[in-house]
PDB file of N, CA and C in Angstrom:
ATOM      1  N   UNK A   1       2.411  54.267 -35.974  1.00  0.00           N
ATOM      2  CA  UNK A   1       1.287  53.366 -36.039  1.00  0.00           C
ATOM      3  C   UNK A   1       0.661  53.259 -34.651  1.00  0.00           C
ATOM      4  N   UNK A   2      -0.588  53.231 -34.484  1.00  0.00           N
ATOM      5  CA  UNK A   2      -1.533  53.034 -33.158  1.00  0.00           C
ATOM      6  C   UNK A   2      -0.946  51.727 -32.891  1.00  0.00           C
ATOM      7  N   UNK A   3      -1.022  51.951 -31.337  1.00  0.00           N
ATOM      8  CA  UNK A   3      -0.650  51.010 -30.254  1.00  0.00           C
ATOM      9  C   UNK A   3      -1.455  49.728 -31.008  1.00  0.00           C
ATOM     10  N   UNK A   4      -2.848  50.020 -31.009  1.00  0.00           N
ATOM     11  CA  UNK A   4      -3.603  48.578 -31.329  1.00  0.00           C
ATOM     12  C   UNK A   4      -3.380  48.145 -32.643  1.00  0.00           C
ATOM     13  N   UNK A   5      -2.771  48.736 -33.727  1.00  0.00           N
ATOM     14  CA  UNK A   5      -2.516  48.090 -34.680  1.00  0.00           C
ATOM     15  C   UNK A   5      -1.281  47.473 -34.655  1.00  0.00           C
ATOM     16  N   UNK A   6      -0.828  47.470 -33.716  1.00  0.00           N
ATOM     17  CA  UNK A   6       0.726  46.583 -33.947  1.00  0.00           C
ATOM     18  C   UNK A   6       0.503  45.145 -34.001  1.00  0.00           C
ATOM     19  N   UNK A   7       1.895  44.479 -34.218  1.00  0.00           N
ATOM     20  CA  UNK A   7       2.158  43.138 -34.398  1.00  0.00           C
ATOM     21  C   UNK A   7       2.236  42.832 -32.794  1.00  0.00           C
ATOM     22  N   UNK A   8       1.732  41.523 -32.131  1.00  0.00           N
ATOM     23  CA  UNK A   8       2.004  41.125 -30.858  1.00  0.00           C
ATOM     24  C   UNK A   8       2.984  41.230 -30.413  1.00  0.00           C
ATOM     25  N   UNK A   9       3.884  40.840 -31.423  1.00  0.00           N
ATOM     26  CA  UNK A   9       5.527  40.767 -31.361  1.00  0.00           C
ATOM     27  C   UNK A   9       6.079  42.330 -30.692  1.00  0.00           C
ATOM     28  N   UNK A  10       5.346  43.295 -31.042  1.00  0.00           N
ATOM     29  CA  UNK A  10       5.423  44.576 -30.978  1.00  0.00           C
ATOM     30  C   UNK A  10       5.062  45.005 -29.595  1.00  0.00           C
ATOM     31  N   UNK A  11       4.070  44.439 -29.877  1.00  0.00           N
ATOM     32  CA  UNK A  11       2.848  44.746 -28.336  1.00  0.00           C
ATOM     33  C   UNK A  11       4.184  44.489 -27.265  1.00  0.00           C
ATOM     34  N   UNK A  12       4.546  42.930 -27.164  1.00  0.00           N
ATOM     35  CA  UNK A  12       5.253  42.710 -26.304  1.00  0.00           C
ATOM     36  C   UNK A  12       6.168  42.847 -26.286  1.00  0.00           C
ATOM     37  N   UNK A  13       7.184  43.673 -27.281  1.00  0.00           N
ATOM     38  CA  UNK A  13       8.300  44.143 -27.025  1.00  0.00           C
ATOM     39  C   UNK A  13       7.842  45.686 -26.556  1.00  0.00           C
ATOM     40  N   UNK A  14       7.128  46.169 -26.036  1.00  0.00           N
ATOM     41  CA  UNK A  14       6.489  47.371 -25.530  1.00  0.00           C
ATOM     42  C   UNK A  14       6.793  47.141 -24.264  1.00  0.00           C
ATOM     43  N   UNK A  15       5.540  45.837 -23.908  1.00  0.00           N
ATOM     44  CA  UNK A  15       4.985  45.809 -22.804  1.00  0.00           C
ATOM     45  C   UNK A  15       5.710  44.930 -21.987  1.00  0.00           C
ATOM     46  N   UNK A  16       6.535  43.948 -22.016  1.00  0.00           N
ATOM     47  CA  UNK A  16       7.293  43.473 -21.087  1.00  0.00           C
ATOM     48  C   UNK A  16       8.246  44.001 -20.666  1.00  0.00           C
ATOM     49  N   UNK A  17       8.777  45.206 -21.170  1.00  0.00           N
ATOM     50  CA  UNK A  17       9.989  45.885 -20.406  1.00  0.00           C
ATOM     51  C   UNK A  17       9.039  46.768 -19.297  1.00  0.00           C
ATOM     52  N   UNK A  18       7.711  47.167 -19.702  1.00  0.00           N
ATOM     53  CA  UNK A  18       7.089  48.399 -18.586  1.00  0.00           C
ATOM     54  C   UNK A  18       6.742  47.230 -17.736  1.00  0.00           C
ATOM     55  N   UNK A  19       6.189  46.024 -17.643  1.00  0.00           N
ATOM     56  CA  UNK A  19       5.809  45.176 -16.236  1.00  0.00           C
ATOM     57  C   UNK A  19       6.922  44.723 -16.033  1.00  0.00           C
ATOM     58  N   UNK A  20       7.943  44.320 -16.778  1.00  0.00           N
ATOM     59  CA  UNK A  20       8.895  43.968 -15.771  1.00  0.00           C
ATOM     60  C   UNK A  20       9.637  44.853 -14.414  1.00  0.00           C
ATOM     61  N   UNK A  21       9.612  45.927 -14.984  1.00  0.00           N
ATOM     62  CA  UNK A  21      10.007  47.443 -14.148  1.00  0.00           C
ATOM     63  C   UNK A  21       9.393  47.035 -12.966  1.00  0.00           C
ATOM     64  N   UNK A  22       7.401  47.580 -13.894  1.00  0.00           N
ATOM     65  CA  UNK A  22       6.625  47.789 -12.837  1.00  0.00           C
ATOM     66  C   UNK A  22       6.881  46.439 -11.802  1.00  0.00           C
ATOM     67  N   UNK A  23       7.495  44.942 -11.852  1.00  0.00           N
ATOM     68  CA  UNK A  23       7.038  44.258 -10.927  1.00  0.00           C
ATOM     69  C   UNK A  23       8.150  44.276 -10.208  1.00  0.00           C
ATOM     70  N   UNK A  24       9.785  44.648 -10.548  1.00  0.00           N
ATOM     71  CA  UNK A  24      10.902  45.047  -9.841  1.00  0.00           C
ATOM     72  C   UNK A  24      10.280  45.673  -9.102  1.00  0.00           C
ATOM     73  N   UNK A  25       9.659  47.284  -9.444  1.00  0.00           N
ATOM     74  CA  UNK A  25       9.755  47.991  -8.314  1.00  0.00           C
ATOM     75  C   UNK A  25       8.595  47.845  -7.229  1.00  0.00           C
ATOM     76  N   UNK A  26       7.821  46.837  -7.293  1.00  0.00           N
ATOM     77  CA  UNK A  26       6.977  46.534  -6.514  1.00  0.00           C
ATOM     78  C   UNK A  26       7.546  45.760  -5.385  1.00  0.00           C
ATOM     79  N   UNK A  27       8.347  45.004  -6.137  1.00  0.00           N
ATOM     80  CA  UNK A  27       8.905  43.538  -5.294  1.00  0.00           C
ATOM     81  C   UNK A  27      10.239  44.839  -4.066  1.00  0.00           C
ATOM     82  N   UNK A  28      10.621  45.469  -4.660  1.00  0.00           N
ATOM     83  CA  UNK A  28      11.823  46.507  -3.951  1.00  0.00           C
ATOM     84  C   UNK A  28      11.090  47.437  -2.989  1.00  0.00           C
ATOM     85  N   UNK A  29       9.275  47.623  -3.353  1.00  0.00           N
ATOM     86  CA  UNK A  29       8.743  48.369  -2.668  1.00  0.00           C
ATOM     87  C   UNK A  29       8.641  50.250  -3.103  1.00  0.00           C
ATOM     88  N   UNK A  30       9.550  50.070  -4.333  1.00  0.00           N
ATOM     89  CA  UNK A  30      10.271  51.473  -4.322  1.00  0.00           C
ATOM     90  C   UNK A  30       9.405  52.079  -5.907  1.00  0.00           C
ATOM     91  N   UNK A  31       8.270  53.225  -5.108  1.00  0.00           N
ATOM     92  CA  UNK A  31       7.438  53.803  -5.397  1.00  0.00           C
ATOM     93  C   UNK A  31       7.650  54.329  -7.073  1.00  0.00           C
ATOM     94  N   UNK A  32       8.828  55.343  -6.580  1.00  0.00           N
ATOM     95  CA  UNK A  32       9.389  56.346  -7.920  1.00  0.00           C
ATOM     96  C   UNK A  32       9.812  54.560  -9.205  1.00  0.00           C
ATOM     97  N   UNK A  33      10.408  53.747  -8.958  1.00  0.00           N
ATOM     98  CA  UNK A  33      10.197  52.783  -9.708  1.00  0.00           C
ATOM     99  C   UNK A  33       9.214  52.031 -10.312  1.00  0.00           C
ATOM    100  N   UNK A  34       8.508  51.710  -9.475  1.00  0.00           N
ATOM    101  CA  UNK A  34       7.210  51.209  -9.558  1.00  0.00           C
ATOM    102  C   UNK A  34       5.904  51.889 -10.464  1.00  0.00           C
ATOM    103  N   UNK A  35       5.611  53.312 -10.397  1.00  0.00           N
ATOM    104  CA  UNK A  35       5.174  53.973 -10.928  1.00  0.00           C
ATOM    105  C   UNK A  35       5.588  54.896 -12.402  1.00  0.00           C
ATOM    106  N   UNK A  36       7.059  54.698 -12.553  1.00  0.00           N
ATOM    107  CA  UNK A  36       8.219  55.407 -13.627  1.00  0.00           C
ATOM    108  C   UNK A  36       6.839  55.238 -14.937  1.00  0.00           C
ATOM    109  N   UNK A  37       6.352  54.148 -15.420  1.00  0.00           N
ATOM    110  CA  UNK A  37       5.513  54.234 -16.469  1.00  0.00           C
ATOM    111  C   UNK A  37       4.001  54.399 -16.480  1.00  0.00           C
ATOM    112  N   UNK A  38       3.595  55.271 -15.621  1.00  0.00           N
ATOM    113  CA  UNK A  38       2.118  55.238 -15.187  1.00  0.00           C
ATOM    114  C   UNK A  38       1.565  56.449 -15.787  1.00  0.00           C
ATOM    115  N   UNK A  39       0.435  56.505 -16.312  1.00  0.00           N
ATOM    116  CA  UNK A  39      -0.424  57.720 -16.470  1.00  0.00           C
ATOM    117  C   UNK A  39      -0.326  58.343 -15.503  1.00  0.00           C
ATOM    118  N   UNK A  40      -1.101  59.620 -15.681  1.00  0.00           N
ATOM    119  CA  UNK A  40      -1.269  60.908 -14.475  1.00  0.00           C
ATOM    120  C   UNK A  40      -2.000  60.041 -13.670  1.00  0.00           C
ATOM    121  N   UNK A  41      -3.410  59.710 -14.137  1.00  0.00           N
ATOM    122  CA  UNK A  41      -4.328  58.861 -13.645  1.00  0.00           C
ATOM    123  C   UNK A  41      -3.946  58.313 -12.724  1.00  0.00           C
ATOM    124  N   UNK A  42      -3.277  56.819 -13.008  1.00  0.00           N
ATOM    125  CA  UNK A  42      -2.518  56.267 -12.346  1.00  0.00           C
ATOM    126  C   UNK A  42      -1.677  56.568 -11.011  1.00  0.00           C
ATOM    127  N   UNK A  43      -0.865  57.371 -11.445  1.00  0.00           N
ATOM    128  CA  UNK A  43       0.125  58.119 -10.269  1.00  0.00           C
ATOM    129  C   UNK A  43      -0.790  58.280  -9.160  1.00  0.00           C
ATOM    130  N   UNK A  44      -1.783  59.343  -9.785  1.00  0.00           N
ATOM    131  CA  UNK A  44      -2.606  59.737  -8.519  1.00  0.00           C
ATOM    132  C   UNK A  44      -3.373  59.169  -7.653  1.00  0.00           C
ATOM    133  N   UNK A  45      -3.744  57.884  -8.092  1.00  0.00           N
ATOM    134  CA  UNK A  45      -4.709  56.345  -7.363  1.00  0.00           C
ATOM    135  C   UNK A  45      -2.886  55.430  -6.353  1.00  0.00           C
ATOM    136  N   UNK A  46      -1.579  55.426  -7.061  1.00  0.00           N
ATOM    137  CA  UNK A  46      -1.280  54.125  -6.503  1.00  0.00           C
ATOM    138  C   UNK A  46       0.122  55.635  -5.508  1.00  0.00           C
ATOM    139  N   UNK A  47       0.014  56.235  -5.330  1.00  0.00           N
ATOM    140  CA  UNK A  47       0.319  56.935  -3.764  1.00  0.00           C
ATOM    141  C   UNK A  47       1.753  55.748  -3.213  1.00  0.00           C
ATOM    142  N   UNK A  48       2.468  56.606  -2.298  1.00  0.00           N
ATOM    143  CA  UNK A  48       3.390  55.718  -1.770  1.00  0.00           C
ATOM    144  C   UNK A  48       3.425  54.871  -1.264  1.00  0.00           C
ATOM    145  N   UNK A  49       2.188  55.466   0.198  1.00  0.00           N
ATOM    146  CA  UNK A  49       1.558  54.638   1.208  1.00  0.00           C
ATOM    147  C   UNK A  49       0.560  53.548   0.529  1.00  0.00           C
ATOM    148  N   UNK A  50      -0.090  53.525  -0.785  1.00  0.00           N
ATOM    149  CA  UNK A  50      -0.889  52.797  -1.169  1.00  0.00           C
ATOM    150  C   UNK A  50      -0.267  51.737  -1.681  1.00  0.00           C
ATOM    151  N   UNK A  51       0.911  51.728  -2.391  1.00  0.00           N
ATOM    152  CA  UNK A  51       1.785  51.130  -2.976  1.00  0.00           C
ATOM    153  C   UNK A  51       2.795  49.602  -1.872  1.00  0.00           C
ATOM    154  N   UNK A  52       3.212  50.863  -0.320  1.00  0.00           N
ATOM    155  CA  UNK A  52       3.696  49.736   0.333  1.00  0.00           C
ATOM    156  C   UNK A  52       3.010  48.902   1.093  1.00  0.00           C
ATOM    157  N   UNK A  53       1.653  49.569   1.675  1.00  0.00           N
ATOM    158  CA  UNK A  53       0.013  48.574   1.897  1.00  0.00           C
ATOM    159  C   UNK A  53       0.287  47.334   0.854  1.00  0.00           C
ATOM    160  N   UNK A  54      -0.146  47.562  -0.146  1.00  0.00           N
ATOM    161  CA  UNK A  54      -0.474  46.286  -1.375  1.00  0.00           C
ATOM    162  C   UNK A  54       0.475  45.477  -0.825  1.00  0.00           C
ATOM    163  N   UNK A  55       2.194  46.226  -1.671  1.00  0.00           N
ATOM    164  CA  UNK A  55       3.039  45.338  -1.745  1.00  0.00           C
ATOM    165  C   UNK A  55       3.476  44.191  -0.214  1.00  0.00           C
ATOM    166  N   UNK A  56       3.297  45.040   0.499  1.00  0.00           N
ATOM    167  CA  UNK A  56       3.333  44.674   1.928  1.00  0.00           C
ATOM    168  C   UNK A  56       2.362  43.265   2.067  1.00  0.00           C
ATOM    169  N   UNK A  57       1.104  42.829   1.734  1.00  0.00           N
ATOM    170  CA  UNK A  57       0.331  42.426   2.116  1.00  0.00           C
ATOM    171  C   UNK A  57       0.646  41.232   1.150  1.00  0.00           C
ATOM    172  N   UNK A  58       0.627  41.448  -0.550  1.00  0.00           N
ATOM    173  CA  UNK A  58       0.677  40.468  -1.514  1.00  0.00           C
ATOM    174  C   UNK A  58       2.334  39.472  -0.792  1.00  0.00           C
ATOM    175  N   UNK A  59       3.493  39.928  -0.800  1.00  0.00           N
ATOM    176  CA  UNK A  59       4.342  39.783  -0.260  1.00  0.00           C
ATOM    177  C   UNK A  59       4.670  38.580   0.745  1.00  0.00           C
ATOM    178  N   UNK A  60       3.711  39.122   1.509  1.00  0.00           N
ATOM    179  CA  UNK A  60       3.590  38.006   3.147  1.00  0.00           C
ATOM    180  C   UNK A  60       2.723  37.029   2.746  1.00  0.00           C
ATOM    181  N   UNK A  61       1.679  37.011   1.659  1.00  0.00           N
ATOM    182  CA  UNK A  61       0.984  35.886   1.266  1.00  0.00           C
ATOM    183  C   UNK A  61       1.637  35.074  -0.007  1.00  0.00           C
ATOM    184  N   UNK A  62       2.083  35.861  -0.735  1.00  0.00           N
ATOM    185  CA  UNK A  62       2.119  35.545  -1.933  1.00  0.00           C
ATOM    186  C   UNK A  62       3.529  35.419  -2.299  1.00  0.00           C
ATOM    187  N   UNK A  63       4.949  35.778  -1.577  1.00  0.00           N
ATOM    188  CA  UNK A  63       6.392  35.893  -1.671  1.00  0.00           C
ATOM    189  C   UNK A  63       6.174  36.947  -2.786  1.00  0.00           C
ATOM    190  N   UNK A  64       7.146  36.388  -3.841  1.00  0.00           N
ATOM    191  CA  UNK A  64       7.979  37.632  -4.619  1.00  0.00           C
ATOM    192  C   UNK A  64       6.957  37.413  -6.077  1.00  0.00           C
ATOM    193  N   UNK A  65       6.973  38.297  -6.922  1.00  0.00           N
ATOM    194  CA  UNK A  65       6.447  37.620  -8.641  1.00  0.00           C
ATOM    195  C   UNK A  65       7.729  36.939  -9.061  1.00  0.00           C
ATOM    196  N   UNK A  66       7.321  36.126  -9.677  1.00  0.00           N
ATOM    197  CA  UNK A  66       8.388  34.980 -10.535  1.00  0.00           C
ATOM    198  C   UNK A  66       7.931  35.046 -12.067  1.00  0.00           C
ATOM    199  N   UNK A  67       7.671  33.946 -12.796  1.00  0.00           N
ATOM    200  CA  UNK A  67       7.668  34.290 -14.364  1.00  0.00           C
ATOM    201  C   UNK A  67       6.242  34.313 -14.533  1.00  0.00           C
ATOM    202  N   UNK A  68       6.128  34.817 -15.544  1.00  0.00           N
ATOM    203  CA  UNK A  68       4.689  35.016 -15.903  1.00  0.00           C
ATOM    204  C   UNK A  68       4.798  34.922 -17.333  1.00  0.00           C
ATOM    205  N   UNK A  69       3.439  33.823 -18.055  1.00  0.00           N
ATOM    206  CA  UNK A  69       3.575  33.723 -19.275  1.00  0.00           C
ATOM    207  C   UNK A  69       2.286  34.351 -20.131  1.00  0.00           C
ATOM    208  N   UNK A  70       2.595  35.152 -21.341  1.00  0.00           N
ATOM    209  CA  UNK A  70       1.525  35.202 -21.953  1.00  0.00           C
ATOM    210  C   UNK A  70      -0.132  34.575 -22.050  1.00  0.00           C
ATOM    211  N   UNK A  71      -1.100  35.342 -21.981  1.00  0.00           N
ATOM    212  CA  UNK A  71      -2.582  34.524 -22.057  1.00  0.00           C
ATOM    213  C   UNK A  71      -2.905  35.160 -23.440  1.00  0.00           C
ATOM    214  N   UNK A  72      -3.328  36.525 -23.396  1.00  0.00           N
ATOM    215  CA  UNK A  72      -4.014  37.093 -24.152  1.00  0.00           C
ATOM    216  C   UNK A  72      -3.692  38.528 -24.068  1.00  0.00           C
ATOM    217  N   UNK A  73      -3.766  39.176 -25.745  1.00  0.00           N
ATOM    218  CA  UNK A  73      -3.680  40.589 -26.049  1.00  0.00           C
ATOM    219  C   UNK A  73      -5.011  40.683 -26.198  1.00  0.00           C
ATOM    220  N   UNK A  74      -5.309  42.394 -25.723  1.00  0.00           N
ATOM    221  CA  UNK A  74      -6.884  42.238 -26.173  1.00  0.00           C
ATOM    222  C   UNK A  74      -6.818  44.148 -26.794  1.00  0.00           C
ATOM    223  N   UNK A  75      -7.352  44.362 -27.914  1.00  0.00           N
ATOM    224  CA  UNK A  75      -6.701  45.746 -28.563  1.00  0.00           C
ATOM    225  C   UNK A  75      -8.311  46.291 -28.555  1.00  0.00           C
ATOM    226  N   UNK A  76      -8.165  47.749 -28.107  1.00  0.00           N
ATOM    227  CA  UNK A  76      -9.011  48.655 -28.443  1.00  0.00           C
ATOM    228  C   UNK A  76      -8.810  49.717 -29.005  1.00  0.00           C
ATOM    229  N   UNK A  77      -9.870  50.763 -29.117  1.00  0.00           N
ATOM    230  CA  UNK A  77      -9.606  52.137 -30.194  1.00  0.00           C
ATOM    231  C   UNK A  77      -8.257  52.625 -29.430  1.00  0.00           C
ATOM    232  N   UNK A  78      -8.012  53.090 -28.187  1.00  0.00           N
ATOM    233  CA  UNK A  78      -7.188  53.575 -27.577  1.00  0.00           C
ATOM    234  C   UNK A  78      -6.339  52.986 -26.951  1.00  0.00           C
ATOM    235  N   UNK A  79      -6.468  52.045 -26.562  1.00  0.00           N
ATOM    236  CA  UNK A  79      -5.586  51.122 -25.860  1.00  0.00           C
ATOM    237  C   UNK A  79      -5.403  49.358 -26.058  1.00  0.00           C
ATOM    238  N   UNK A  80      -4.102  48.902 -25.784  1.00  0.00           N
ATOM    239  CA  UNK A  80      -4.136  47.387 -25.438  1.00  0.00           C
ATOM    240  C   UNK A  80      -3.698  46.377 -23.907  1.00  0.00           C
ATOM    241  N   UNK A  81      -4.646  46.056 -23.874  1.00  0.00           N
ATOM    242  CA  UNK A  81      -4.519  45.095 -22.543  1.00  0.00           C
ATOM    243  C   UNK A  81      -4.046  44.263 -23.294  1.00  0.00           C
ATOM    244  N   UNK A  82      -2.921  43.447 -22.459  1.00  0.00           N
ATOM    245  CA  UNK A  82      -2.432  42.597 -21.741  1.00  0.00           C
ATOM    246  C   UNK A  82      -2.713  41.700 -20.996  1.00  0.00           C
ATOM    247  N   UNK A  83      -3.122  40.496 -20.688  1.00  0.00           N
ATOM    248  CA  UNK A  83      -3.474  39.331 -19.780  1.00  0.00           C
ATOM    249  C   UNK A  83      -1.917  38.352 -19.311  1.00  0.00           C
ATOM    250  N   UNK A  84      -1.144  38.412 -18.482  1.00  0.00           N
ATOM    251  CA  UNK A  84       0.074  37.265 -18.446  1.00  0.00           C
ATOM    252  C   UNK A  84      -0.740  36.001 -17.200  1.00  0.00           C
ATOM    253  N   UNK A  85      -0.677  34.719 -17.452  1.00  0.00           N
ATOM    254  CA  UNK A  85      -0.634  33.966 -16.171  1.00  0.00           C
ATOM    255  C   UNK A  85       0.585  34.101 -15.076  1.00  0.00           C
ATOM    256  N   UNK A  86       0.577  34.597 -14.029  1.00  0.00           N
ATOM    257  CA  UNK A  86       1.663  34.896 -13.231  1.00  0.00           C
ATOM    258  C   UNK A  86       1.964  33.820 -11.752  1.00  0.00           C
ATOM    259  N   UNK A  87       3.169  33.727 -11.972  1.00  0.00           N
ATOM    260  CA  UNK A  87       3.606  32.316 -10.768  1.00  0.00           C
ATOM    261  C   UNK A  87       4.538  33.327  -9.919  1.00  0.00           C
ATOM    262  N   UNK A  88       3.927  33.112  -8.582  1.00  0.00           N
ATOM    263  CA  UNK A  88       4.961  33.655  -6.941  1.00  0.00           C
ATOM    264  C   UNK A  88       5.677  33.000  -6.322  1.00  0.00           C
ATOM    265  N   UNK A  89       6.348  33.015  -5.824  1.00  0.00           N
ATOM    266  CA  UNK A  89       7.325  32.428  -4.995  1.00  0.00           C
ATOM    267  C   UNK A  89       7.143  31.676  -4.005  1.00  0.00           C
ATOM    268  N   UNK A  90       6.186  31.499  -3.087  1.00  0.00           N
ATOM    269  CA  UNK A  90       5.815  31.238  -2.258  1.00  0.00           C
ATOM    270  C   UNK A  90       4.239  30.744  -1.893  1.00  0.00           C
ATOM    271  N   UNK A  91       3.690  30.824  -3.090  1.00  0.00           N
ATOM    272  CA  UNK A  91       2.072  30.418  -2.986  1.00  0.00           C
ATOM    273  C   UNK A  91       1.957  29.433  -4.684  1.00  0.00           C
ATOM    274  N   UNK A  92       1.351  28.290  -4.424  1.00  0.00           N
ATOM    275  CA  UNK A  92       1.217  26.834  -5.001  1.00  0.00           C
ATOM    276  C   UNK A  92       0.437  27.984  -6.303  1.00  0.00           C
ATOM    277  N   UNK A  93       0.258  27.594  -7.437  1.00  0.00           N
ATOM    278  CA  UNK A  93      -1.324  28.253  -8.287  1.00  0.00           C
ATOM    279  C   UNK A  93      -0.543  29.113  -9.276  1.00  0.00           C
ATOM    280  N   UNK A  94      -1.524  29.314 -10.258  1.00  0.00           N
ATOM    281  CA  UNK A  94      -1.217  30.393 -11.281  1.00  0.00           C
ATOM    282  C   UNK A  94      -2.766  32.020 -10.655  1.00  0.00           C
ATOM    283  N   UNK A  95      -2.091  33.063 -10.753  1.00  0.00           N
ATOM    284  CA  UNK A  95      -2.556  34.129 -10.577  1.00  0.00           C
ATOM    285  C   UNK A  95      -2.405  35.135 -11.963  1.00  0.00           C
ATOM    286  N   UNK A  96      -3.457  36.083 -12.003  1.00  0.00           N
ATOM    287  CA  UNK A  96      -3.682  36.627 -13.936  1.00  0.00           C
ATOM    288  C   UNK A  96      -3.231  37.843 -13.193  1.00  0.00           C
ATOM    289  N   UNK A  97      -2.159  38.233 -14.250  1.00  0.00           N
ATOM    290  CA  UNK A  97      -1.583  40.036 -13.961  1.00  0.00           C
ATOM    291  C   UNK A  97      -1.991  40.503 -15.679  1.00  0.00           C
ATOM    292  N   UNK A  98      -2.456  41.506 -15.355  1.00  0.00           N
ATOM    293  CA  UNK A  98      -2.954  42.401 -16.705  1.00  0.00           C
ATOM    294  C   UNK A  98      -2.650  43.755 -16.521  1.00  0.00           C
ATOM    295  N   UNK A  99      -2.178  43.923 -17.677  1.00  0.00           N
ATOM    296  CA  UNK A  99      -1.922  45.908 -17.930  1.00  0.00           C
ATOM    297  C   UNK A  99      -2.630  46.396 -18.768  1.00  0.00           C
ATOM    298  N   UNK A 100      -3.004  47.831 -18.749  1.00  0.00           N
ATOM    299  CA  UNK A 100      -3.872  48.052 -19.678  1.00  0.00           C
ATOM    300  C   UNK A 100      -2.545  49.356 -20.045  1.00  0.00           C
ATOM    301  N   UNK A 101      -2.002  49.178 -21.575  1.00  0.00           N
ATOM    302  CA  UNK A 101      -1.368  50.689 -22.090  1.00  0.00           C
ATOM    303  C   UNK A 101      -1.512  51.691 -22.305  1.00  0.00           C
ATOM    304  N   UNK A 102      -1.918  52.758 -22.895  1.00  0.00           N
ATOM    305  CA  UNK A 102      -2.144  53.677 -23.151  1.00  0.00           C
ATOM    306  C   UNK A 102      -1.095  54.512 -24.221  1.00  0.00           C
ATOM    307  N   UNK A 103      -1.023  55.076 -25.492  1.00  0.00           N
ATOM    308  CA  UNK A 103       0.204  55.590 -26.110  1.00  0.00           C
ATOM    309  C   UNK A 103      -0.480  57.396 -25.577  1.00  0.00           C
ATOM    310  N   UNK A 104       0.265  57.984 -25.335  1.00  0.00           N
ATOM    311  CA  UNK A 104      -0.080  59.628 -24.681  1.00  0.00           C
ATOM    312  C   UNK A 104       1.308  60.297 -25.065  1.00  0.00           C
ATOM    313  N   UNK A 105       1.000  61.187 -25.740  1.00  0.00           N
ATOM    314  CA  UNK A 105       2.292  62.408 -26.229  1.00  0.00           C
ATOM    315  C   UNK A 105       3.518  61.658 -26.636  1.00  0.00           C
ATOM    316  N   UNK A 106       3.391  60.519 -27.272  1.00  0.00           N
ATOM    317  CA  UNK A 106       4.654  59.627 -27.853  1.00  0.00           C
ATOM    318  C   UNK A 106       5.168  58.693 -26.775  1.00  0.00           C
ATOM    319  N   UNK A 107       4.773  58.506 -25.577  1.00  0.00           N
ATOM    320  CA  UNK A 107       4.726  57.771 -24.648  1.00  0.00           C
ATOM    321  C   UNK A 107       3.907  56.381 -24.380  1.00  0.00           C
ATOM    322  N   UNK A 108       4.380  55.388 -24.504  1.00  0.00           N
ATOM    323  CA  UNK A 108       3.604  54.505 -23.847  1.00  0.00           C
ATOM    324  C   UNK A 108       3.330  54.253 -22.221  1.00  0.00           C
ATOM    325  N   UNK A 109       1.909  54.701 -21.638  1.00  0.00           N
ATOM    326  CA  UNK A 109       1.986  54.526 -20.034  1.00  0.00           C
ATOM    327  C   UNK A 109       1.215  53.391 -19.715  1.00  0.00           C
ATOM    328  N   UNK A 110       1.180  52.995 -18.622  1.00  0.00           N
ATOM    329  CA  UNK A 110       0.266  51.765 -17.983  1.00  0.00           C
ATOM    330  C   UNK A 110      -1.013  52.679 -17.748  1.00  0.00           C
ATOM    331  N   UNK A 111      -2.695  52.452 -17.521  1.00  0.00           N
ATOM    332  CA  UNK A 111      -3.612  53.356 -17.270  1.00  0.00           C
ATOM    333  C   UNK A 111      -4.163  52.272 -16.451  1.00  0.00           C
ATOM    334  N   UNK A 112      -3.882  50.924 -16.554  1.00  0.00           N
ATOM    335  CA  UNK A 112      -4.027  49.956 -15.015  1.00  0.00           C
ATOM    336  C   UNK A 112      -3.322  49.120 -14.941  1.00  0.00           C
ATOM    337  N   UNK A 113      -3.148  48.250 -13.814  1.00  0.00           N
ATOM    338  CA  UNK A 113      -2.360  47.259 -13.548  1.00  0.00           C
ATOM    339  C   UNK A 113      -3.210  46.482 -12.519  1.00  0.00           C
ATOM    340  N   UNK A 114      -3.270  45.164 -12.472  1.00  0.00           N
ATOM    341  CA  UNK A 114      -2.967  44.620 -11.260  1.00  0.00           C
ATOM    342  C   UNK A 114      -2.706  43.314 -11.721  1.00  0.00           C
ATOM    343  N   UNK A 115      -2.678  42.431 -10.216  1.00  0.00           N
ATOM    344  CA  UNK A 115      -2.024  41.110  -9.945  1.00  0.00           C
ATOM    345  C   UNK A 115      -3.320  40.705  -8.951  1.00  0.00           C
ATOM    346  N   UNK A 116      -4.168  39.406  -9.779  1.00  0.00           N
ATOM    347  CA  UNK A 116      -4.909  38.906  -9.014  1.00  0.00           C
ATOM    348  C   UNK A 116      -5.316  37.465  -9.087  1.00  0.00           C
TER     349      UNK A 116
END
């Protein structure tokens, strides 16, 4: 069944194991982790050096990611975004992290991410 026809329940038993990864290996810094579920696309935009820039910077402002709760699924022909409200360690506020999926050769990959 297409990614966008699933049950939420589905969606997010997908998608919280790939951001949780993805936000381990951000928080560790450690690239080959961080990237493990990314499109080609992807890979080729978030680079090693690009990866410890970000993390480096969000980090010193922002501490570590902490929990993040559901906002909104949003489903298209090809893909489903993701919206979570996300809480840091070290900075007062709620901040929106969104993924966008992608299903490719029986694979589910991330085709974006961020934390803003």
């Amino acid at each position: 069944m297409m990614l966008s026809h699933q049950s939420d329940a589905d969606i997010m038993a997908i998608a919280n194991p790939i951001m949780d990864n993805l936000m381990a290996g951000s928080t560790a810094i450690n690239h080959a982790q961080h990237t493990r579920d990314f499109s080609e696309r992807m890979k080729a935009i978030v680079t090693p050096e690009h990866l410890q820039y970000v993390c480096q910077h969000y980090q010193a402002q922002w501490g570590y990611f902490t929990e993040r709760e559901l906002v909104a699924i949003f489903r298209r022909p090809t893909s489903v975004a993701i919206v979570w409200k996300q809480f840091c360690s070290q900075q007062a506020g709620e901040f929106v992290a969104e993924m966008v999926v992608i299903e490719q050769n029986g694979q589910y990959l991330v085709d974006h991410a961020m934390v803003f």
